[in-house]
C-alpha atoms as a PDB file:
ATOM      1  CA  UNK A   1       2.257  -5.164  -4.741  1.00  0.00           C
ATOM      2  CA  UNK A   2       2.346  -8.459  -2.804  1.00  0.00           C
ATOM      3  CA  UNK A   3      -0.929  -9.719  -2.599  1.00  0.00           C
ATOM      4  CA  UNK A   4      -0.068 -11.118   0.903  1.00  0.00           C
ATOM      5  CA  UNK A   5       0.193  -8.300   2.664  1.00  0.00           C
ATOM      6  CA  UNK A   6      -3.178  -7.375   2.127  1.00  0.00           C
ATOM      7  CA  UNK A   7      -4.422 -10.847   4.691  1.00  0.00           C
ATOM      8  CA  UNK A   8      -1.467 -10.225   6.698  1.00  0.00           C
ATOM      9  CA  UNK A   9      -2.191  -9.045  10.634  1.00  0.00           C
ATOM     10  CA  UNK A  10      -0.476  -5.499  11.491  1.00  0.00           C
ATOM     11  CA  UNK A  11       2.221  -5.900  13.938  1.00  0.00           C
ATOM     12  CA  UNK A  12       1.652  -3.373  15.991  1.00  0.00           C
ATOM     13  CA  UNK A  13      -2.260  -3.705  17.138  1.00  0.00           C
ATOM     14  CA  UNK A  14      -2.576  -7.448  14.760  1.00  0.00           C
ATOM     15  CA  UNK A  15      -5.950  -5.873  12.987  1.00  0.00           C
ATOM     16  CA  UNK A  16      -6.066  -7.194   9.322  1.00  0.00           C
ATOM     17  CA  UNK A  17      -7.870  -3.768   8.315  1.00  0.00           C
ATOM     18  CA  UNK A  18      -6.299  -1.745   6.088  1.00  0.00           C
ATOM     19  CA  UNK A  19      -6.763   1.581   4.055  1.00  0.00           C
ATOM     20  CA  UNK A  20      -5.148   1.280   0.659  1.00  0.00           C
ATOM     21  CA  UNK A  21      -4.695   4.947  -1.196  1.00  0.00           C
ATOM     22  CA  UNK A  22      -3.909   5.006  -5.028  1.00  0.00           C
ATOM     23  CA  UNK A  23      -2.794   7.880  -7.247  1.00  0.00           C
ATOM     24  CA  UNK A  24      -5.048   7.750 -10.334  1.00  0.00           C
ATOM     25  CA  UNK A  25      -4.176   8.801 -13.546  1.00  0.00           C
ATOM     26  CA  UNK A  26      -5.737  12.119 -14.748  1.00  0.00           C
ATOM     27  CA  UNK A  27      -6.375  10.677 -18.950  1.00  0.00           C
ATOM     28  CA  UNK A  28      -7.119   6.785 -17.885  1.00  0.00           C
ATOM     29  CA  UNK A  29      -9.010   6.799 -14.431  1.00  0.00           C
ATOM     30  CA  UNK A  30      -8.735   3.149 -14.646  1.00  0.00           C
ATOM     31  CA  UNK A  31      -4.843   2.991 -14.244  1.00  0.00           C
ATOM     32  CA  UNK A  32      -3.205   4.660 -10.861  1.00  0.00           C
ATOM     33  CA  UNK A  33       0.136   3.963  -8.614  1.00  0.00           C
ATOM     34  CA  UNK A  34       0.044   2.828  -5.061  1.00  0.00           C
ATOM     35  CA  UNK A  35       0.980   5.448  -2.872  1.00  0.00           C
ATOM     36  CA  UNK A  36       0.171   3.668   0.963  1.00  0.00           C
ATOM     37  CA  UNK A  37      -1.235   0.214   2.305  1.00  0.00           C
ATOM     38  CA  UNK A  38      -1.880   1.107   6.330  1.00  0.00           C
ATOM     39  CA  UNK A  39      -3.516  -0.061   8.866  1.00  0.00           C
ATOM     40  CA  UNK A  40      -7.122   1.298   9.670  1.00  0.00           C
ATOM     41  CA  UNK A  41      -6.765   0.873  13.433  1.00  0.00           C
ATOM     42  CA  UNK A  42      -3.032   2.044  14.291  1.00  0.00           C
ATOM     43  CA  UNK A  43      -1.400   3.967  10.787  1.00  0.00           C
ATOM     44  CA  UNK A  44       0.915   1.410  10.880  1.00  0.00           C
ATOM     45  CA  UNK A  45       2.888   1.565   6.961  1.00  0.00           C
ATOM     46  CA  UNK A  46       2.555  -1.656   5.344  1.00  0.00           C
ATOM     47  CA  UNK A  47       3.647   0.027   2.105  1.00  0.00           C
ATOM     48  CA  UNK A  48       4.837   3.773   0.966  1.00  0.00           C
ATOM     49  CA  UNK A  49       5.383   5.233  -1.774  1.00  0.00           C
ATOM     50  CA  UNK A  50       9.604   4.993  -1.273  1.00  0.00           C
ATOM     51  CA  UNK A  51       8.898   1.618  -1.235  1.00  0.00           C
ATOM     52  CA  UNK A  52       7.662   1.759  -5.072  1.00  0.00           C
ATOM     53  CA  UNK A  53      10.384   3.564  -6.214  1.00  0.00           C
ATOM     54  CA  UNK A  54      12.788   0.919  -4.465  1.00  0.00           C
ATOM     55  CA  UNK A  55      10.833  -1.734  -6.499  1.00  0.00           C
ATOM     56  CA  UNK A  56      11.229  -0.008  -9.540  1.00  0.00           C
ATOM     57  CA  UNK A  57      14.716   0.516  -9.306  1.00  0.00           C
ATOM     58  CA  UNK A  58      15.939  -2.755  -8.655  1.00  0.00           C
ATOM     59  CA  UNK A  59      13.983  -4.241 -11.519  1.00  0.00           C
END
């Protein structure tokens, strides 16, 4: 994940809140997969998990 999208203002309300949800591994709770970064005020998708697999498959 970009680390600049987590100080970047939302574009729809420009809060810089955001609610980041992970899927964690069941054997190593330490490791996990982003699944959304959204904003806290609006739900506005800075990230989804289609946007992952779109990162994965171009590298």
């Amino acid at each position: 994940m970009n680390l600049g999208k987590l100080n970047e203002k939302c574009p729809e309300c420009g809060c810089k809140d955001k609610t980041l949800k992970r899927r964690l591994d069941a054997e190593h709770r330490a490791f996990g997969t982003t699944q959304s970064l959204t904003c806290s005020k609006c739900g506005y998708v800075f990230k989804s998990p289609e946007d992952e697999k779109k990162e994965k498959d171009e590298n």
